[in-house]
Protein backbone atom coordinates (compact mmCIF):
# COMPACT_ATOMS: atom_id res chain seq x y z
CA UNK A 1 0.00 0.00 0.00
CA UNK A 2 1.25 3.58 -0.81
CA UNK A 3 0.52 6.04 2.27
CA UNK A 4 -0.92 9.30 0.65
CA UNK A 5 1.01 12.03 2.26
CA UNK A 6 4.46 10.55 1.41
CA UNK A 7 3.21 10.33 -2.06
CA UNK A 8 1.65 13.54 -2.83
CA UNK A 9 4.62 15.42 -0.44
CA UNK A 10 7.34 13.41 -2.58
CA UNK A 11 5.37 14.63 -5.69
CA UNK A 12 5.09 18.30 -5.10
CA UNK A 13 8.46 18.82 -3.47
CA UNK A 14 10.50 16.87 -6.16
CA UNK A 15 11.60 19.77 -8.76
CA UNK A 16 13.16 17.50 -10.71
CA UNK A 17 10.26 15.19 -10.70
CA UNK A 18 8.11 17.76 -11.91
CA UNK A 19 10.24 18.75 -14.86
CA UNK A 20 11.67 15.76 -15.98
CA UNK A 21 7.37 14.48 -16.34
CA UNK A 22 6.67 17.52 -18.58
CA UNK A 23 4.77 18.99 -15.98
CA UNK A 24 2.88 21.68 -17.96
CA UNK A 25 1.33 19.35 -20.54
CA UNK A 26 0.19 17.33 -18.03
CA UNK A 27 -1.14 20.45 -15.90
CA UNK A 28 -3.04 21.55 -19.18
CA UNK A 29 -5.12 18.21 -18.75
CA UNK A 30 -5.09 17.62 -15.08
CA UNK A 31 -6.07 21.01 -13.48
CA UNK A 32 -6.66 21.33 -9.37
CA UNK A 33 -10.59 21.10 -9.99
CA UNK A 34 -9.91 18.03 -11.91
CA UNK A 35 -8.67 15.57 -9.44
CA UNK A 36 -11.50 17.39 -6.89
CA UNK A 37 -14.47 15.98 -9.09
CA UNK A 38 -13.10 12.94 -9.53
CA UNK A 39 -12.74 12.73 -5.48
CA UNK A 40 -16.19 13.98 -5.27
CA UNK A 41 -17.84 11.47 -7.63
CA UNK A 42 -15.82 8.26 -6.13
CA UNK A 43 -17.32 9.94 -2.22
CA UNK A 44 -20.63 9.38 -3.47
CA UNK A 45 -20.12 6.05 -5.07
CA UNK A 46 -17.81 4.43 -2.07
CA UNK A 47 -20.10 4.62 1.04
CA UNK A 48 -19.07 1.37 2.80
CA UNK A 49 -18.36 1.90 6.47
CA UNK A 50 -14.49 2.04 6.79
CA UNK A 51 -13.93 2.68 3.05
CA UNK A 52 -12.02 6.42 3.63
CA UNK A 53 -10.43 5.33 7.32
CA UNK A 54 -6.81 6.01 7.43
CA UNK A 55 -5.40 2.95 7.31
CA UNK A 56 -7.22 2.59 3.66
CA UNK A 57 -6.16 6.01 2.12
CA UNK A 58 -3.42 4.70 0.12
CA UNK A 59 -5.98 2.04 -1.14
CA UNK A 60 -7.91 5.02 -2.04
CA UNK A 61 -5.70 7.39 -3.79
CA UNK A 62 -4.61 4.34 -6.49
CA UNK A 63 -8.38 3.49 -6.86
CA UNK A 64 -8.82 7.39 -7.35
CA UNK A 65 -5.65 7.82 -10.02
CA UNK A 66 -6.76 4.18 -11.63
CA UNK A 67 -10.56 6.57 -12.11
CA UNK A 68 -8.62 9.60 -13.26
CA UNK A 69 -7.49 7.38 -16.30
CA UNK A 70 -10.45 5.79 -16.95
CA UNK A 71 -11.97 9.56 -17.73
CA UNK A 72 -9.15 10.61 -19.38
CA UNK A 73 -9.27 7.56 -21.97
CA UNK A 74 -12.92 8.29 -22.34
CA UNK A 75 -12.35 12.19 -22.34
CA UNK A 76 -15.67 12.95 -20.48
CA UNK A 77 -15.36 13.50 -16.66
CA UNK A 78 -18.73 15.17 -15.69
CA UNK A 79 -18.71 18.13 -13.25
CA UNK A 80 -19.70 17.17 -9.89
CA UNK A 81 -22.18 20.17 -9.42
CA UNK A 82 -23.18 20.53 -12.99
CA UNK A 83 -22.52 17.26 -14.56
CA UNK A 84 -23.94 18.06 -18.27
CA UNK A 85 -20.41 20.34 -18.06
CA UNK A 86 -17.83 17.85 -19.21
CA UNK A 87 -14.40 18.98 -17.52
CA UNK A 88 -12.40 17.36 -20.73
CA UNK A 89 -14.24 18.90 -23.25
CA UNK A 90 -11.48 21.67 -24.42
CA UNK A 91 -8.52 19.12 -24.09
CA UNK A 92 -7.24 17.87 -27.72
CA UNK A 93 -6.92 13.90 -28.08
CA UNK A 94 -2.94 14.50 -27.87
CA UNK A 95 -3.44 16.06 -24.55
CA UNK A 96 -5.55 13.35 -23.44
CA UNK A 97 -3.53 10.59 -24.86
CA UNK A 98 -0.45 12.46 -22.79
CA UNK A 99 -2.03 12.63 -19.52
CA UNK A 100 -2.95 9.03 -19.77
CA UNK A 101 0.30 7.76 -20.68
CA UNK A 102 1.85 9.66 -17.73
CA UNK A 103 -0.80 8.13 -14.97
CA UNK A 104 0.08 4.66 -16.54
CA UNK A 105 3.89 5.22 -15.71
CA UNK A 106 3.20 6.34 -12.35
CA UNK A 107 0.74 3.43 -11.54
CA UNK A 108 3.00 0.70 -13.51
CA UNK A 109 5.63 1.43 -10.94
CA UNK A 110 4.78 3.82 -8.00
CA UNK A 111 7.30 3.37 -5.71
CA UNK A 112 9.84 4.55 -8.64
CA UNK A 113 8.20 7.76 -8.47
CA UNK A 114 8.21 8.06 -4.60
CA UNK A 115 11.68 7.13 -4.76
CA UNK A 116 11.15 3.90 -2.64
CA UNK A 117 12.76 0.85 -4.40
């Protein structure tokens, strides 16, 4: 299991990380909101008691990135509070196709990212 604050903390404070991924074409896909709806949609969908404990939160951010891609191969991610607003609706198929090969990398080998061998 990945713990969630290592991971996102490794992420954010890695410079090097973020350049050598090709941050901004990744950032043109993946905005802050876009993460937040797919968080928001999962919330309603998981309800079982224990699901978002701490203990499970790793559990929970793959399941979340393993969603991200799903709407990123389909290109529609709905808008949690207006969901005939599709989030990916400006983003080209190149950007798409980008964003999705990135997640892959990161969830084909996580630990390589978090630099934990």
């Amino acid at each position: 299991m990945v713990s969630v604050y290592p991971t996102m903390y490794t992420l954010l404070s890695n410079p090097s990380y973020m350049k050598s991924r090709s941050l901004r074409s990744f950032t043109s896909v993946v905005l802050c909101f876009t993460p937040k709806n797919v968080l928001f949609w999962a919330l309603e969908e998981i309800t079982w008691p224990g699901a978002w404990d701490h203990d499970r939160l790793g559990d929970r951010f793959l399941g979340l990135t393993f969603r991200l891609l799903v709407y990123l191969d389909e290109g529609y991610l709905p808008q949690y509070f207006c969901p005939a607003v599709n989030l990916l609706e400006d983003c080209t198929d190149q950007q798409l196709d980008f964003a999705s090969q990135s997640i892959r990398e990161f969830l084909s080998n996580p630990q390589s990212y978090l630099g934990q061998n």
